[in-house]
C-alpha atoms as a PDB file:
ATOM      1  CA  UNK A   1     -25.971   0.615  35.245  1.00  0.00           C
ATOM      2  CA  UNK A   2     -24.938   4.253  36.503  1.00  0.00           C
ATOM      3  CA  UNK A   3     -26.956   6.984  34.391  1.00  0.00           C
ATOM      4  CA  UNK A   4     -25.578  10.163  33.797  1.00  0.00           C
ATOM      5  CA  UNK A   5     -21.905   9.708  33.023  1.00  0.00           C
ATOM      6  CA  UNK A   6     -20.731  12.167  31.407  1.00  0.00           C
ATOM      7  CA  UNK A   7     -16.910  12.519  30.924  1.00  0.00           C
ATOM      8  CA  UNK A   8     -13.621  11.515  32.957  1.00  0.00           C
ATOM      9  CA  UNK A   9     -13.542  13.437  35.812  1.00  0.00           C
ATOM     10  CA  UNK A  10     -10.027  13.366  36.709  1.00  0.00           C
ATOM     11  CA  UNK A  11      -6.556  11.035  36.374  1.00  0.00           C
ATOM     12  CA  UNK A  12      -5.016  10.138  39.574  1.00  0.00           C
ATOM     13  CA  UNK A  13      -1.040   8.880  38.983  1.00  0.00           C
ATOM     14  CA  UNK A  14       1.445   7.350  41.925  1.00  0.00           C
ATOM     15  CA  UNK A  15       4.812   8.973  41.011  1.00  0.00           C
ATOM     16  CA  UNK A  16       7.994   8.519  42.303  1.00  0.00           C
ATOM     17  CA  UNK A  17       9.009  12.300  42.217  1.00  0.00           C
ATOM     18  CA  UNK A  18       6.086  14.766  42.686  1.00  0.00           C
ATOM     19  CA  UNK A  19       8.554  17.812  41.920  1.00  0.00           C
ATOM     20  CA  UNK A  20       9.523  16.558  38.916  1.00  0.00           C
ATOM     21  CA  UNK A  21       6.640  15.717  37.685  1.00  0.00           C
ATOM     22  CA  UNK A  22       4.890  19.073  38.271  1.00  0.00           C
ATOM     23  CA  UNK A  23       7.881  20.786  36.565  1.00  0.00           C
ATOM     24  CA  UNK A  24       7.312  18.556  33.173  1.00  0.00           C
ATOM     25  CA  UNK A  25       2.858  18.760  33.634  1.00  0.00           C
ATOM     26  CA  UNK A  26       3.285  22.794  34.370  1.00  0.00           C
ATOM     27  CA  UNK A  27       5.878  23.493  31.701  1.00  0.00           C
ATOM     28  CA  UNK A  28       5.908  21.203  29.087  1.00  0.00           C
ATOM     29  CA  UNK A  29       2.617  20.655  28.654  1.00  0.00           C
ATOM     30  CA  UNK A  30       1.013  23.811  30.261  1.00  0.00           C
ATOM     31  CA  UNK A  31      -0.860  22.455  33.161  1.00  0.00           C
ATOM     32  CA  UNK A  32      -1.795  24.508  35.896  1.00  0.00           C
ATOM     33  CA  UNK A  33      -1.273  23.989  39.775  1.00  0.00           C
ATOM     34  CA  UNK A  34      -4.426  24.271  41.874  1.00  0.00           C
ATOM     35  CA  UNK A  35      -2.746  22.763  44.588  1.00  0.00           C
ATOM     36  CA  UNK A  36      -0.045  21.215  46.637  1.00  0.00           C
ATOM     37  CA  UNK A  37       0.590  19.549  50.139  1.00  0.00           C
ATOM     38  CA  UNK A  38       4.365  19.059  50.342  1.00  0.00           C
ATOM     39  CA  UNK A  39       3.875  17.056  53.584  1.00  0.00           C
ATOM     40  CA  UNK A  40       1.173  14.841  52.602  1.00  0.00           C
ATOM     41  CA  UNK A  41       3.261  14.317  48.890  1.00  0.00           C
ATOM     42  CA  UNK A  42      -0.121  15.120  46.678  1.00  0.00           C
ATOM     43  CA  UNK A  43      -0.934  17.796  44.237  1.00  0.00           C
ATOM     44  CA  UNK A  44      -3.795  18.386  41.786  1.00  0.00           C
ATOM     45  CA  UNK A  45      -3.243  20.244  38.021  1.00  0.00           C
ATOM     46  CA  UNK A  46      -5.639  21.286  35.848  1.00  0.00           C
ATOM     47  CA  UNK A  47      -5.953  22.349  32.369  1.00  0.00           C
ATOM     48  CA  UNK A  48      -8.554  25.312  32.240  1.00  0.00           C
ATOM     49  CA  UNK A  49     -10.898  26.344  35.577  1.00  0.00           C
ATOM     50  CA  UNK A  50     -12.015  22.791  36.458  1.00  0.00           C
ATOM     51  CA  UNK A  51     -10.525  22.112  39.905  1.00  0.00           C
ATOM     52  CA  UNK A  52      -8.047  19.465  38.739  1.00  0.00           C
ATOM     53  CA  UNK A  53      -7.646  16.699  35.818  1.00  0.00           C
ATOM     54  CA  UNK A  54      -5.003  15.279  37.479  1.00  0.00           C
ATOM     55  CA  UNK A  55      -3.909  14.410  41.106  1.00  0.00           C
ATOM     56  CA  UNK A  56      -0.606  13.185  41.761  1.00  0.00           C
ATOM     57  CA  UNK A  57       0.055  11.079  44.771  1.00  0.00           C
ATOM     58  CA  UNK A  58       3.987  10.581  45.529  1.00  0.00           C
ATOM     59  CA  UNK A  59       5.353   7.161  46.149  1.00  0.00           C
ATOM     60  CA  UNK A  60       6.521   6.822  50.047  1.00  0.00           C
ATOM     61  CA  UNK A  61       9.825   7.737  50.708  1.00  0.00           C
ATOM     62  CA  UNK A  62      10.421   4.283  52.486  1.00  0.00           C
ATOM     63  CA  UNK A  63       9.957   2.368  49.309  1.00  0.00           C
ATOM     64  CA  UNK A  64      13.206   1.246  47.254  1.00  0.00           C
ATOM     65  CA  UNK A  65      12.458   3.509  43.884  1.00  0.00           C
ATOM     66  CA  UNK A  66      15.490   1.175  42.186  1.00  0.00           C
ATOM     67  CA  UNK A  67      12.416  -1.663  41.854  1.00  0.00           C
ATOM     68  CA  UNK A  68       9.929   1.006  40.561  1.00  0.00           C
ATOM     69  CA  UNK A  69       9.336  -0.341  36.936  1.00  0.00           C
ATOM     70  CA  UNK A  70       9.262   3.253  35.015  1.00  0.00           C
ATOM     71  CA  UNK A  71       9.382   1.789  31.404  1.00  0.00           C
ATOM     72  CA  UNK A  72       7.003   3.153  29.127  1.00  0.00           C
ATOM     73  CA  UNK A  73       3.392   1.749  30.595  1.00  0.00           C
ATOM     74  CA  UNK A  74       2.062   0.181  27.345  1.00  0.00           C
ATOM     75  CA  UNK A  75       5.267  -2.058  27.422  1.00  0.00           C
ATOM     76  CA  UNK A  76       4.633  -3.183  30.936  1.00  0.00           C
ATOM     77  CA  UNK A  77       4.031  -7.328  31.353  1.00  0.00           C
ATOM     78  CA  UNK A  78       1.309  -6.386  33.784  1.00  0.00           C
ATOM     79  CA  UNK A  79      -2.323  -4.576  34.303  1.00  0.00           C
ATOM     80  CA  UNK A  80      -3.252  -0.846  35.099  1.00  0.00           C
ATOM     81  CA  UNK A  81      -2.436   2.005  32.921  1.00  0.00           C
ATOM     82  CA  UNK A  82      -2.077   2.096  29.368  1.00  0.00           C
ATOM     83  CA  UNK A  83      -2.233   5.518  28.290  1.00  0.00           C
ATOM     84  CA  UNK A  84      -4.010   9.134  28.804  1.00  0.00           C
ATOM     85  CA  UNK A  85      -4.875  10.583  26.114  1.00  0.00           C
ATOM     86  CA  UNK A  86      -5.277  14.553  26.166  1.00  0.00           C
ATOM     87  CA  UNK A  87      -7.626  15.949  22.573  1.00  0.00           C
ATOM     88  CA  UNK A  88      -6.103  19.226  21.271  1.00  0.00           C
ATOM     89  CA  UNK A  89      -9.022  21.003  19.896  1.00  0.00           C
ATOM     90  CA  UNK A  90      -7.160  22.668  16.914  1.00  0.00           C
ATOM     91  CA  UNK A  91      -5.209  21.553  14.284  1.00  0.00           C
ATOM     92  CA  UNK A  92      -2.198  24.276  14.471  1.00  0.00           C
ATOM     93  CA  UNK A  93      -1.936  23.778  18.351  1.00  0.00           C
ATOM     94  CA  UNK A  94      -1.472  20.073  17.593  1.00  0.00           C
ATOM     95  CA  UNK A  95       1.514  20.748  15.440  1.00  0.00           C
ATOM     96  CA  UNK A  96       2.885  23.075  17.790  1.00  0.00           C
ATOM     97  CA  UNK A  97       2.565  20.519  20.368  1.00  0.00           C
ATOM     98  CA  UNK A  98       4.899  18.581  18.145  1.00  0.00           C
ATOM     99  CA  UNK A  99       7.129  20.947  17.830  1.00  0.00           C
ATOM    100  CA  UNK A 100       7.200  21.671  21.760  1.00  0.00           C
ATOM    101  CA  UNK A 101       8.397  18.162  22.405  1.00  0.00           C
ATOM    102  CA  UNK A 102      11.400  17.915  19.909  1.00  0.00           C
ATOM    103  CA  UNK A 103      12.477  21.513  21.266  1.00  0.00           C
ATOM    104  CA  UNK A 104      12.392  19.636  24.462  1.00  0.00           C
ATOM    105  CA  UNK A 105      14.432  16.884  23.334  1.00  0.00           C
ATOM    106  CA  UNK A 106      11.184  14.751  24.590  1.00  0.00           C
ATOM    107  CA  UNK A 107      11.361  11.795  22.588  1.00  0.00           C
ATOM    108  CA  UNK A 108       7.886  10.395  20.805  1.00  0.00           C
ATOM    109  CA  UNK A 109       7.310   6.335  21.699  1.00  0.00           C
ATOM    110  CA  UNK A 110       4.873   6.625  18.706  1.00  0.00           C
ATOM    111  CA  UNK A 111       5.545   9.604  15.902  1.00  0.00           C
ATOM    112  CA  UNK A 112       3.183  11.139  14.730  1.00  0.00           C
ATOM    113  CA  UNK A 113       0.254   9.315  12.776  1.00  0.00           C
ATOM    114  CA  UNK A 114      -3.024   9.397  11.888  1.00  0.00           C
ATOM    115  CA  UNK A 115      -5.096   6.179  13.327  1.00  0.00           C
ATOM    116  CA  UNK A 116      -7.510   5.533  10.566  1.00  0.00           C
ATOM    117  CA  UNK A 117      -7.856   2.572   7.742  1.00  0.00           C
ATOM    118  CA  UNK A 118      -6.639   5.109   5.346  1.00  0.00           C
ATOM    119  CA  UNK A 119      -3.252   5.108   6.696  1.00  0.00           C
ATOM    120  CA  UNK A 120      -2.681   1.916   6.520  1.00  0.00           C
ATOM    121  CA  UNK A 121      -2.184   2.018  10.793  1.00  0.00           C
ATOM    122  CA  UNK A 122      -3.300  -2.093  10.460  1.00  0.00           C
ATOM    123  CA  UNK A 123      -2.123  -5.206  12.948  1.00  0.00           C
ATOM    124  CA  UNK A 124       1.004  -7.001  11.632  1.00  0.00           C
ATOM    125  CA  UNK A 125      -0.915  -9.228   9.356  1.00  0.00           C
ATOM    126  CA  UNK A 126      -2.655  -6.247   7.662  1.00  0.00           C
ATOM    127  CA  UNK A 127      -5.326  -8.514   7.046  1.00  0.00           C
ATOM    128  CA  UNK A 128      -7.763  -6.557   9.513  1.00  0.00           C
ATOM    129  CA  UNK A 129      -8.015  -3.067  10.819  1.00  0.00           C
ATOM    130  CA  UNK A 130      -8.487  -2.162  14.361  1.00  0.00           C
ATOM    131  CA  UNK A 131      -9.722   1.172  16.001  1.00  0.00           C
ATOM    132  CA  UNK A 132      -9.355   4.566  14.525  1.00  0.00           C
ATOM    133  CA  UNK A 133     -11.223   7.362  14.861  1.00  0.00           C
ATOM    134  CA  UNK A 134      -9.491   9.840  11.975  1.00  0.00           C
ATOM    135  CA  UNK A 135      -7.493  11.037  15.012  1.00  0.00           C
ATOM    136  CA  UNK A 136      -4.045  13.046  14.374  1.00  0.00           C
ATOM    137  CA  UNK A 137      -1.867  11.273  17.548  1.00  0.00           C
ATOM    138  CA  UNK A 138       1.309  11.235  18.926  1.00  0.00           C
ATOM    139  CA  UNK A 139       2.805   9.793  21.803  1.00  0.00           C
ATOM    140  CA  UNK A 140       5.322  10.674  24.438  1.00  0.00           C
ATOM    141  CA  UNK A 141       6.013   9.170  28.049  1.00  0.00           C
ATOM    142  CA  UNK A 142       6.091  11.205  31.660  1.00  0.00           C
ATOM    143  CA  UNK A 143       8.878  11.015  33.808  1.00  0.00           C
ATOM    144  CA  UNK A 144       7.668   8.126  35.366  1.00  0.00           C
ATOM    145  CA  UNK A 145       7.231   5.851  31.748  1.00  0.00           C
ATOM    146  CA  UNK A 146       3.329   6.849  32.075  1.00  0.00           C
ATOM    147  CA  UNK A 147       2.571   6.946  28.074  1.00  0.00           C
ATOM    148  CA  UNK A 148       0.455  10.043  26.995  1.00  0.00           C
ATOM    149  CA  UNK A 149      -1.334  10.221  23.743  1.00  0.00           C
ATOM    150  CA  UNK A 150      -2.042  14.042  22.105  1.00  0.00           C
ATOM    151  CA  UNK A 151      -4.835  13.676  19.606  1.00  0.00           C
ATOM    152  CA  UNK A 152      -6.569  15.987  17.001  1.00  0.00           C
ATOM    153  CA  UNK A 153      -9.938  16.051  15.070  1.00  0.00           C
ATOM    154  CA  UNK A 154     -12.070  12.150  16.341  1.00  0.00           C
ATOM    155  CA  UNK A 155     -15.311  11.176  14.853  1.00  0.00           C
ATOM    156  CA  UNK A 156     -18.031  11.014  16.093  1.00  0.00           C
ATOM    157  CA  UNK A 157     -20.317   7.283  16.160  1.00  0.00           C
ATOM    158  CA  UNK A 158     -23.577   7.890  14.629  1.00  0.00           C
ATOM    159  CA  UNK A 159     -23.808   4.983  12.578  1.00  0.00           C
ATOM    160  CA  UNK A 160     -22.237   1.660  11.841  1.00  0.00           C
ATOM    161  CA  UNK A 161     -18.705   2.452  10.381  1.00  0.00           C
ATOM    162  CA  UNK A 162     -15.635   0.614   9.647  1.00  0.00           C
ATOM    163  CA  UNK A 163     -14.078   2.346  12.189  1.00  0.00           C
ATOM    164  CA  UNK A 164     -17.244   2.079  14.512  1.00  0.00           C
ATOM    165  CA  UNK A 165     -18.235  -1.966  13.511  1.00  0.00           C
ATOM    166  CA  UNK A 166     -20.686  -2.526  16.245  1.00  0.00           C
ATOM    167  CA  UNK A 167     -22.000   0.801  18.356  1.00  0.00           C
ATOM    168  CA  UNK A 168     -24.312   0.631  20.690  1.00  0.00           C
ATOM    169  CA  UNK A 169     -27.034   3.408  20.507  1.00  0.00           C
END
């Protein structure tokens, strides 16, 4: 077991256009470029004064993009990606973060919703509930069909809960 861990360094996404998905990371959702190679096709972003959160690697220009699968990447038949999910530390910010993607006509794949077992965010058989930290979430795809999550206010695990069944401590 590694020791020491202590958070995600950084996200690294293939994309199929590294222009356009700088323009939607930089002004949709505020990221900042450290920096780009245009000839080698890879850029990192970052959010505040860490080097990068995410480095974006362009798909070669040899390979067909019409049999690039871009549909949202929770929907894909396949393994890899599921979703990034990016916390919003305060309430108000999350809403306006809402409000930022309907100016931008960016539709959600998942409205807005609160995953706990209050509200009532159960499997199709509602007979048992699974995950949920309290979180305020909403999800939206990329360019590419990579599905992002925005979340406000998680618990934290410091005992057994219903929405923490078995921790380990």
């Amino acid at each position: 077991m590694i020791a020491g861990i202590s958070r995600i360094g950084h996200i690294g996404i293939r994309v199929t256009n590294i222009k356009r998905s700088l323009d939607f990371y930089k002004n949709i959702l505020g990221f900042k470029l450290t920096a780009y190679w245009e000839d080698n096709k890879q850029c990192f972003v970052r959010i505040d004064d860490m080097h990068h959160d995410i480095v974006f690697f362009e798909i070669d220009e040899s390979i067909d993009r019409k049999d690039i699968d871009q549909t949202d990447t929770a929907k894909r038949p396949n393994t890899g990606l599921d979703h990034i999910a990016f916390e919003i530390k305060e309430r108000q910010d999350w809403l306006n973060a809402i409000e930022t993607m309907k100016s931008n006509g960016i539709k959600f794949v998942v409205p807005p919703c609160v995953h706990a077992y209050e509200s009532g965010f159960f499997t199709e058989d509602e007979a048992k509930f699974y995950g949920g930290a309290g979180s305020h979430s909403f999800y939206i795809t990329d360019p590419d069909g990579n599905r992002l999550e925005f979340f406000w206010g998680s618990m934290k695990v410091t005992k057994v809960s219903l929405a923490a069944p078995n921790p380990e401590f």
